[in-house]
Protein backbone atom coordinates (compact mmCIF):
# COMPACT_ATOMS: atom_id res chain seq x y z
CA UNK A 1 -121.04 -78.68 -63.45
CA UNK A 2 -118.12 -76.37 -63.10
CA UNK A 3 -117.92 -73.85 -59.64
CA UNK A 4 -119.13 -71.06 -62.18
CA UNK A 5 -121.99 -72.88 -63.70
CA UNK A 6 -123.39 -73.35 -59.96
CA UNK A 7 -122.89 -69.69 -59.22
CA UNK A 8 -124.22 -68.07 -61.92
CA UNK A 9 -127.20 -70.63 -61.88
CA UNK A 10 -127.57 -69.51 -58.30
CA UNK A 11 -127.63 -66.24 -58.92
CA UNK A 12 -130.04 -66.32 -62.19
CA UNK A 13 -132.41 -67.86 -59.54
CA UNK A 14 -132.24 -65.42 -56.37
CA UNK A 15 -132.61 -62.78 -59.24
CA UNK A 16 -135.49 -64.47 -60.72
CA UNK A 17 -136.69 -65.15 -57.12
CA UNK A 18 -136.37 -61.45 -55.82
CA UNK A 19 -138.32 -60.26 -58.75
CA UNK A 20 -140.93 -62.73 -58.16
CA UNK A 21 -140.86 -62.81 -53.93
CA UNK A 22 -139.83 -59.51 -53.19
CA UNK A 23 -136.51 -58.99 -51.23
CA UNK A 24 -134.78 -61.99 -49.82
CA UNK A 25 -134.66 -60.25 -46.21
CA UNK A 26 -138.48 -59.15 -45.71
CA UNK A 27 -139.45 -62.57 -46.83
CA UNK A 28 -137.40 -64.78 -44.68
CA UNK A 29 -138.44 -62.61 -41.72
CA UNK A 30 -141.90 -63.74 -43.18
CA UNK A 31 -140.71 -67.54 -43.05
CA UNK A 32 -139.31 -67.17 -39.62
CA UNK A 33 -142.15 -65.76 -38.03
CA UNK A 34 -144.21 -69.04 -39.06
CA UNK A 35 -141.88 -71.23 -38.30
CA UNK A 36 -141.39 -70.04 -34.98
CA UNK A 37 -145.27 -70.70 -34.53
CA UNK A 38 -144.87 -73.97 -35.54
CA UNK A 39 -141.65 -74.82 -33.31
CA UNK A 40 -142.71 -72.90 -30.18
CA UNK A 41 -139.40 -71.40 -30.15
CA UNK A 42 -138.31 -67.86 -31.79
CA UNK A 43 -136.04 -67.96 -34.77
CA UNK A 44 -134.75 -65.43 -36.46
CA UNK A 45 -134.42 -65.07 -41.16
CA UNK A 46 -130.82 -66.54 -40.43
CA UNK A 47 -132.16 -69.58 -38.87
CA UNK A 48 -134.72 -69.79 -41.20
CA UNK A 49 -132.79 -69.50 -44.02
CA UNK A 50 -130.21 -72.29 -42.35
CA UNK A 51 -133.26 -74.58 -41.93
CA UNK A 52 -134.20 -74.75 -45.93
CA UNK A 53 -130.74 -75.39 -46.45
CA UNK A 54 -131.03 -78.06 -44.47
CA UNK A 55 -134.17 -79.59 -46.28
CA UNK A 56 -132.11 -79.09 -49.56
CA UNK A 57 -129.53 -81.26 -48.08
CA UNK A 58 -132.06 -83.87 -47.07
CA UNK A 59 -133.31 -84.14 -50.38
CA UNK A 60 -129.78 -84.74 -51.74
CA UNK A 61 -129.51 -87.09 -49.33
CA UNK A 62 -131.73 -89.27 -51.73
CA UNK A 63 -130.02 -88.84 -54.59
CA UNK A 64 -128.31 -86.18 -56.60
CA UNK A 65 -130.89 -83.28 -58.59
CA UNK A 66 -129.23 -80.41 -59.92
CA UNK A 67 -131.95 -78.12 -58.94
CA UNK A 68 -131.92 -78.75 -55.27
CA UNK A 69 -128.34 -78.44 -54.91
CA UNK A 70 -128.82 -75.15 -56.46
CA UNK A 71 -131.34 -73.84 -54.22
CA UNK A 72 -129.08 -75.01 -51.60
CA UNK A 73 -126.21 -72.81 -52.78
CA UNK A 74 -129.31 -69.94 -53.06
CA UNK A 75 -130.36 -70.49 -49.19
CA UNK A 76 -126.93 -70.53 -48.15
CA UNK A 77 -126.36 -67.20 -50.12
CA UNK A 78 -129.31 -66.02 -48.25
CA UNK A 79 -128.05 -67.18 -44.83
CA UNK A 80 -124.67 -65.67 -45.33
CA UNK A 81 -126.59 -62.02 -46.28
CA UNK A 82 -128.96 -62.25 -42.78
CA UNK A 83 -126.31 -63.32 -40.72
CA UNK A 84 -125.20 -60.28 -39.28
CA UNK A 85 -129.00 -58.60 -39.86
């Protein structure tokens, strides 16, 4: 898959996402609030966008799937929009 496939598949899917979710920002305030209960720690969207990245990664970890490398490139879009929120 070429660098432009993976982008504009990434983007196809936070579009698809947003429209289905809501904004990206609201909802991974959302996510951080629960995981913070479940941690015991605060977190903020950034860190809780970081973290799903980070269960993308695991999954590749067994074995190449398109589709999770692609949300990984999503989350990480995600991350890079809340870091400075």
């Amino acid at each position: 898959m070429s660098i432009d496939t993976a982008l504009n598949k990434t983007k196809a899917i936070l579009s698809q996402r947003g429209q289905e979710y809501g904004e990206a920002a609201q909802l991974f305030e959302q996510i951080a609030r629960r995981f913070s209960l479940v941690i015991g720690r605060e977190i903020n969207s950034y860190t809780a966008a970081r973290l799903m990245v980070e269960l993308k990664l695991a999954r590749l970890d067994q074995g190449y799937k398109e589709d999770s490398l692609i949300d990984a490139l999503g989350y990480m879009s995600i991350a890079a929009d809340l870091v400075d929120k």
